[in-house]
PDB file of N, CA and C in Angstrom:
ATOM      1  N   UNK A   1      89.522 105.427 107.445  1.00  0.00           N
ATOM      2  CA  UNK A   1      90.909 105.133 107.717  1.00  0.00           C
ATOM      3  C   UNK A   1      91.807 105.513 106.545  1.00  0.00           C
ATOM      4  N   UNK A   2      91.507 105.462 105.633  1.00  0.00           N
ATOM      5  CA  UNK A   2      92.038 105.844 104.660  1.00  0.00           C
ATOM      6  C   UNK A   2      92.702 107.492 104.610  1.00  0.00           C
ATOM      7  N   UNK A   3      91.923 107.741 105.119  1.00  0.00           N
ATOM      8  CA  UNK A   3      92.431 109.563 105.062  1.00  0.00           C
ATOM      9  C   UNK A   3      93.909 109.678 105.831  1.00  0.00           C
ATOM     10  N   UNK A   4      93.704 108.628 106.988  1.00  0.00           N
ATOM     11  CA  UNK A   4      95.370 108.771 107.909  1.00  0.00           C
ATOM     12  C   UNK A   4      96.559 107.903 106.988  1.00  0.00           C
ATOM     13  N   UNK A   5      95.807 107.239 105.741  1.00  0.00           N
ATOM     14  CA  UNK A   5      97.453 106.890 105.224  1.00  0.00           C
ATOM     15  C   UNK A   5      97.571 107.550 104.267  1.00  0.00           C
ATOM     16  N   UNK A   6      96.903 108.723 104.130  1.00  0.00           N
ATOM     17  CA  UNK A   6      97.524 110.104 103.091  1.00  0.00           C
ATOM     18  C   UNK A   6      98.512 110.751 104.042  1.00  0.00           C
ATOM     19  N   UNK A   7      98.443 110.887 104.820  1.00  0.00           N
ATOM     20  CA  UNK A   7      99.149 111.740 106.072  1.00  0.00           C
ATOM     21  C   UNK A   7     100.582 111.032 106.458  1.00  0.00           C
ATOM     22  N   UNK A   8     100.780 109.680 106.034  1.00  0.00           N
ATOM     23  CA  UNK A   8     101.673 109.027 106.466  1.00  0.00           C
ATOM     24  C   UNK A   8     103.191 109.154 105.289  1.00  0.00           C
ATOM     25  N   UNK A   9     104.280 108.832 104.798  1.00  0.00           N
ATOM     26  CA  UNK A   9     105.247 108.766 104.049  1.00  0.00           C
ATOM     27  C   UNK A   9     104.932 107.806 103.239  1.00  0.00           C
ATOM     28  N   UNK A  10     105.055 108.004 101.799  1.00  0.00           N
ATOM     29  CA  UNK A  10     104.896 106.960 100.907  1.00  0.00           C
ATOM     30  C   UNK A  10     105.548 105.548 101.487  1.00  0.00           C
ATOM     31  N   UNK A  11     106.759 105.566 101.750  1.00  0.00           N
ATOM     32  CA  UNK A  11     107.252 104.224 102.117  1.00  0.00           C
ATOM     33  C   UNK A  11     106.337 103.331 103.114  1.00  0.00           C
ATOM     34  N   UNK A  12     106.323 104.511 104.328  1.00  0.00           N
ATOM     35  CA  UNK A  12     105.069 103.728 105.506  1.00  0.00           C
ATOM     36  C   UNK A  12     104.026 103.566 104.832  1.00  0.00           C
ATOM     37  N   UNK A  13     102.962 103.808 103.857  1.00  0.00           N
ATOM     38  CA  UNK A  13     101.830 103.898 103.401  1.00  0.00           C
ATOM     39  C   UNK A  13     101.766 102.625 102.748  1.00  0.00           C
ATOM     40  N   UNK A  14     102.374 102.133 101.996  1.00  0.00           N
ATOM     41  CA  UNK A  14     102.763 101.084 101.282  1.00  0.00           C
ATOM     42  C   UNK A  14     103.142  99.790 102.023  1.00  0.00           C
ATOM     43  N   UNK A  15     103.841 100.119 103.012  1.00  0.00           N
ATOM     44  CA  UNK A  15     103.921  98.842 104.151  1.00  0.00           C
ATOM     45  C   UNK A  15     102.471  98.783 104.612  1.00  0.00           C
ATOM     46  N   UNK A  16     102.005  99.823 105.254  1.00  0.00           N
ATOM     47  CA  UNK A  16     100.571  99.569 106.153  1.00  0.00           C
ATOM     48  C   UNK A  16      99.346  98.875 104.876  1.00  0.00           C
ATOM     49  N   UNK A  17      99.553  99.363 103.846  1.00  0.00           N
ATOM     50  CA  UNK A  17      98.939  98.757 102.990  1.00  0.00           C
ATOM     51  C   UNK A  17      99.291  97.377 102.699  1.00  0.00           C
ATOM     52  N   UNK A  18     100.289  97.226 102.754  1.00  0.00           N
ATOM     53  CA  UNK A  18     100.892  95.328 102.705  1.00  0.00           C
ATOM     54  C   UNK A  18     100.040  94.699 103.652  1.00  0.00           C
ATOM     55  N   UNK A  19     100.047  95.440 104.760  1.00  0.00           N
ATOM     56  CA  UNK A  19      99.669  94.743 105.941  1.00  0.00           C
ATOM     57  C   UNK A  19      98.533  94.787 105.688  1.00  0.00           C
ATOM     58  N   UNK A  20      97.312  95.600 105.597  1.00  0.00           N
ATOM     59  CA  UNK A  20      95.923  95.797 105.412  1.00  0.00           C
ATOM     60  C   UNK A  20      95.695  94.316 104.352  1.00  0.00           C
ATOM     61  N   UNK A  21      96.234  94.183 103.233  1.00  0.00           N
ATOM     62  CA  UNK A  21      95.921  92.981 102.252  1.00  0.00           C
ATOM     63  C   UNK A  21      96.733  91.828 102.706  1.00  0.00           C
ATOM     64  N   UNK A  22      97.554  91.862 103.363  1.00  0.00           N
ATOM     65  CA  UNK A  22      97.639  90.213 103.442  1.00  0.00           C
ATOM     66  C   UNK A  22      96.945  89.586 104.810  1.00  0.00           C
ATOM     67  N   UNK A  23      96.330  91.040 105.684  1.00  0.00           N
ATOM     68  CA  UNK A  23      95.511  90.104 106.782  1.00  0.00           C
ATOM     69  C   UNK A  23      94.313  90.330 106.085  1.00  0.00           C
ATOM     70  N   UNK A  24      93.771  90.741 104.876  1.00  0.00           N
ATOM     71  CA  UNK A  24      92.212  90.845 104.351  1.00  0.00           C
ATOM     72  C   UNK A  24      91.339  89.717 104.515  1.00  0.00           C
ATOM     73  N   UNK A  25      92.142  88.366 104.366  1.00  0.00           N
ATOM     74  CA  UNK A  25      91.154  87.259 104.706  1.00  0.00           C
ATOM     75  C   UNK A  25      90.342  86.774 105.785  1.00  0.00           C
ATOM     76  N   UNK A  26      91.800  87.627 107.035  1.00  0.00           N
ATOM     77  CA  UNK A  26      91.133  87.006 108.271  1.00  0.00           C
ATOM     78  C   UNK A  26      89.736  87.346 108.983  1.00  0.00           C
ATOM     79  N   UNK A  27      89.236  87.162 109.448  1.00  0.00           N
ATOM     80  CA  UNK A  27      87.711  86.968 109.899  1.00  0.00           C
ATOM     81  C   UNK A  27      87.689  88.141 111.251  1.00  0.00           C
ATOM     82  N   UNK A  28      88.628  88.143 111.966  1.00  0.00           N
ATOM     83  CA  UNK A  28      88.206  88.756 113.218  1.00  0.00           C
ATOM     84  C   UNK A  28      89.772  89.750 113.729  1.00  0.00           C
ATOM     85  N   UNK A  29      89.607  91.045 114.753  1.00  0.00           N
ATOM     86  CA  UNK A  29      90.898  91.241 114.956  1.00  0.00           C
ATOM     87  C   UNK A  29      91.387  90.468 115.445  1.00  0.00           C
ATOM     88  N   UNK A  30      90.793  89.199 116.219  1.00  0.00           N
ATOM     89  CA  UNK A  30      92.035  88.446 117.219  1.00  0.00           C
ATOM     90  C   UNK A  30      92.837  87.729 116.044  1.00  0.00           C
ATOM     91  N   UNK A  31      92.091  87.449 115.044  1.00  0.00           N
ATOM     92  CA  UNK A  31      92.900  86.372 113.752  1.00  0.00           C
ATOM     93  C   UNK A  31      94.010  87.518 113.838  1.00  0.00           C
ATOM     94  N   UNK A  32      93.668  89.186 113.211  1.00  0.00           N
ATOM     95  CA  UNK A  32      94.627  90.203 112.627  1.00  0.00           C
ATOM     96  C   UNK A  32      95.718  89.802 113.532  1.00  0.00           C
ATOM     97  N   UNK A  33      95.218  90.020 114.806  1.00  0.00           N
ATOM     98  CA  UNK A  33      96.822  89.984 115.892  1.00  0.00           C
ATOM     99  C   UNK A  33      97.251  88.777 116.255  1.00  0.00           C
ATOM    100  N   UNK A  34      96.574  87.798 116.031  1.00  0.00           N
ATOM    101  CA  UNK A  34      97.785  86.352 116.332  1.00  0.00           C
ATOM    102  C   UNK A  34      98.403  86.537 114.849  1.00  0.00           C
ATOM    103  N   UNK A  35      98.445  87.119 113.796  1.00  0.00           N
ATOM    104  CA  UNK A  35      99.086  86.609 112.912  1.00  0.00           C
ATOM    105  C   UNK A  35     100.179  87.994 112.960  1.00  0.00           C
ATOM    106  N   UNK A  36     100.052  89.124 113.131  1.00  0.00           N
ATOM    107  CA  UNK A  36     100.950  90.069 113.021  1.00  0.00           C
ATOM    108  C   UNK A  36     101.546  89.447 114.384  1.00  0.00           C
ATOM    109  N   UNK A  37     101.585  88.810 115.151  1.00  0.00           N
ATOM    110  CA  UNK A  37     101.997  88.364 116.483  1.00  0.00           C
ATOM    111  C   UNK A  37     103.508  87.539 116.064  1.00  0.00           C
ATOM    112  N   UNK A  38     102.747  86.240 115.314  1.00  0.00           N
ATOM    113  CA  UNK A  38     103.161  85.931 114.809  1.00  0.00           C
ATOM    114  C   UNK A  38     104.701  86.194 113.787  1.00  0.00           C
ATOM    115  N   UNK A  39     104.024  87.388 112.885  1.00  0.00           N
ATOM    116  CA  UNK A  39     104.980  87.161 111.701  1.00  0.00           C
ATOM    117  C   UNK A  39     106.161  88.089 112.603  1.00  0.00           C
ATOM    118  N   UNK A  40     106.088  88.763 113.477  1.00  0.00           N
ATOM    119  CA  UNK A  40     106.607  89.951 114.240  1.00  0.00           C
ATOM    120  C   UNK A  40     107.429  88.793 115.288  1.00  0.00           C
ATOM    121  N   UNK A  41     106.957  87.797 115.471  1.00  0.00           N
ATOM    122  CA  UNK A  41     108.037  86.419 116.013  1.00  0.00           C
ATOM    123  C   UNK A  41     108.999  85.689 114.867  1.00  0.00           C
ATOM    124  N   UNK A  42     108.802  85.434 113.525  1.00  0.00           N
ATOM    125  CA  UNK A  42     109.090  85.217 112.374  1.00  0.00           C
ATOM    126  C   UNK A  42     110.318  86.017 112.354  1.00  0.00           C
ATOM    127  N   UNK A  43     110.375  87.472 112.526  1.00  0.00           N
ATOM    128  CA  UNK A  43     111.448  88.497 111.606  1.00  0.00           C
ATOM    129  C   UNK A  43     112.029  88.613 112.811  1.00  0.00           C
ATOM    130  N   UNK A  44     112.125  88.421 113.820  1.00  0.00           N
ATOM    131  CA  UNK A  44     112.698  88.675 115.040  1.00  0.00           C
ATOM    132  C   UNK A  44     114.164  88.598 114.898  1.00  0.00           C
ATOM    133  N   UNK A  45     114.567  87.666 114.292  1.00  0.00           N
ATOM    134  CA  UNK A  45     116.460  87.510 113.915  1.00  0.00           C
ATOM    135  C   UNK A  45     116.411  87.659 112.428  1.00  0.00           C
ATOM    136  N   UNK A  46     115.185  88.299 111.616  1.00  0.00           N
ATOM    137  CA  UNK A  46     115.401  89.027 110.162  1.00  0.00           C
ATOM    138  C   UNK A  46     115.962  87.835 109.450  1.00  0.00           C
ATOM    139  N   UNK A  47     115.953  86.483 109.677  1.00  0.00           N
ATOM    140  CA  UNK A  47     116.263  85.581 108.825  1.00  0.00           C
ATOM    141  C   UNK A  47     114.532  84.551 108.758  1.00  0.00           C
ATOM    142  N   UNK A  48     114.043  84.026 107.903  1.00  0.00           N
ATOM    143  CA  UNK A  48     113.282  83.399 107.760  1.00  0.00           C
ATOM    144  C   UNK A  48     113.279  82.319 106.637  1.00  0.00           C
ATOM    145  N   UNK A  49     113.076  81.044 107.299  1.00  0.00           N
ATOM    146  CA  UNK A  49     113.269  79.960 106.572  1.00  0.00           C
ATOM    147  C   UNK A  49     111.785  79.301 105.116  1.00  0.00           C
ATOM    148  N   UNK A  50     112.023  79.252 104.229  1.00  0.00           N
ATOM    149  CA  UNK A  50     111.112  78.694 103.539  1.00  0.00           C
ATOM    150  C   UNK A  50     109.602  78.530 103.815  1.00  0.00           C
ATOM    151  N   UNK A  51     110.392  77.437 104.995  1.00  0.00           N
ATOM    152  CA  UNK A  51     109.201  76.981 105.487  1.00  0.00           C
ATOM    153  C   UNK A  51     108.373  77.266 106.489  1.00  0.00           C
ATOM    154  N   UNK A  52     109.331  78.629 106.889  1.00  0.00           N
ATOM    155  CA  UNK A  52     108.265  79.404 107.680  1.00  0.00           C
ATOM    156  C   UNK A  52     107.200  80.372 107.450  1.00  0.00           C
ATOM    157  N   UNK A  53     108.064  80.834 106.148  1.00  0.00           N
ATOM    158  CA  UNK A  53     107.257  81.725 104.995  1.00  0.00           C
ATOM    159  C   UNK A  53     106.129  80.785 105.113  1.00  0.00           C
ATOM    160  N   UNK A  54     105.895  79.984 104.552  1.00  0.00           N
ATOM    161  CA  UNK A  54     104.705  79.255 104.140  1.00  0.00           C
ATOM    162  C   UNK A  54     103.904  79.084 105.225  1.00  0.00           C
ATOM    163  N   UNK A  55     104.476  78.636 106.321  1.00  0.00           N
ATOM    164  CA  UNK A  55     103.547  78.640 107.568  1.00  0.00           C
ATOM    165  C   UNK A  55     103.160  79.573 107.851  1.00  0.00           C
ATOM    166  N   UNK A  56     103.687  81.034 107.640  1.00  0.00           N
ATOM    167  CA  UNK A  56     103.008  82.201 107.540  1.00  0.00           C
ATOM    168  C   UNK A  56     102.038  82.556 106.992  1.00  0.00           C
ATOM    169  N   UNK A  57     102.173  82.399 105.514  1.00  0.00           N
ATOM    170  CA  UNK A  57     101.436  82.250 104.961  1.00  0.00           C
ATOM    171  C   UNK A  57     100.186  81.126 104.978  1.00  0.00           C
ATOM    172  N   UNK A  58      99.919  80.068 105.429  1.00  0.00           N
ATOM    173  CA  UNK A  58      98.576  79.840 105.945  1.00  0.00           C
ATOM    174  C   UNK A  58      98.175  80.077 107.182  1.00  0.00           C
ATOM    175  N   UNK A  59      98.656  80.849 108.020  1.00  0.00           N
ATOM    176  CA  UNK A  59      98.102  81.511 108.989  1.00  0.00           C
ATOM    177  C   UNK A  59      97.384  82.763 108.584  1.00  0.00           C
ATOM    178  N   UNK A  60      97.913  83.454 107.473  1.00  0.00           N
ATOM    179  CA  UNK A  60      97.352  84.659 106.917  1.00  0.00           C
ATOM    180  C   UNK A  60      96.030  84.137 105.807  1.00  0.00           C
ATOM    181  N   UNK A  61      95.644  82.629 105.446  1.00  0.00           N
ATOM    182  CA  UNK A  61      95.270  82.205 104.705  1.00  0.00           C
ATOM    183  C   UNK A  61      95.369  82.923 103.332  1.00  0.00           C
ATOM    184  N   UNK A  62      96.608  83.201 102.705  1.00  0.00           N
ATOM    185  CA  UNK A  62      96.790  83.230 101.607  1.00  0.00           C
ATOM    186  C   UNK A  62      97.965  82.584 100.424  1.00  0.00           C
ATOM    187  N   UNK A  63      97.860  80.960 101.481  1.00  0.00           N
ATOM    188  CA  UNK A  63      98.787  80.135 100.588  1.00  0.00           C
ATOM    189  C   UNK A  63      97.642  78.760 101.560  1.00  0.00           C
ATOM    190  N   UNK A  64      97.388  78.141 100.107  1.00  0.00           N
ATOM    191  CA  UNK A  64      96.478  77.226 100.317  1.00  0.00           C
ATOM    192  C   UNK A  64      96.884  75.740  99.171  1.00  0.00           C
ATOM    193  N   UNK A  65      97.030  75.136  99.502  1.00  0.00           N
ATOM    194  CA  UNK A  65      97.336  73.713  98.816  1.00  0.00           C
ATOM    195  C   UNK A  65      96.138  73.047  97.960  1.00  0.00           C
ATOM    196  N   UNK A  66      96.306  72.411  96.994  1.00  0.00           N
ATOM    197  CA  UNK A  66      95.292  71.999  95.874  1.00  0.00           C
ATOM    198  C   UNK A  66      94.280  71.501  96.614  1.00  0.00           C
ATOM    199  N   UNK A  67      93.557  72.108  96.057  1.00  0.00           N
ATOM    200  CA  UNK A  67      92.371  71.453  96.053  1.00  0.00           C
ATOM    201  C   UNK A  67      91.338  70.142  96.133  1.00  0.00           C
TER     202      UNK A  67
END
């Protein structure tokens, strides 16, 4: 897969790469697509609240509370 984001525009390459690492944790594609489902419900009116960020972020499991 890698070879098709040489082919792509630096700008797109760099997004798809955002995307590749912040779903890296999840376990399965259905996790990948409820959460791009998700964040793609999130930006829908391009405003996002705090605390949705964060709820985003443990859906992507990469905001996790002490231990």
């Amino acid at each position: 897969m890698r070879w098709i984001l040489k082919l792509l525009p630096g700008d797109q390459r760099a997004l798809l790469e955002l995307a590749i690492r912040l779903t890296a944790e999840l376990d399965s594609a259905a996790e990948r697509q409820a959460a791009a489902e998700y964040g793609m419900k999130l930006l829908r009116d391009r405003k996002i609240s705090v605390g949705s960020w964060a709820k985003f972020g443990s859906h992507l499991g990469i905001l996790k509370g002490p231990h």
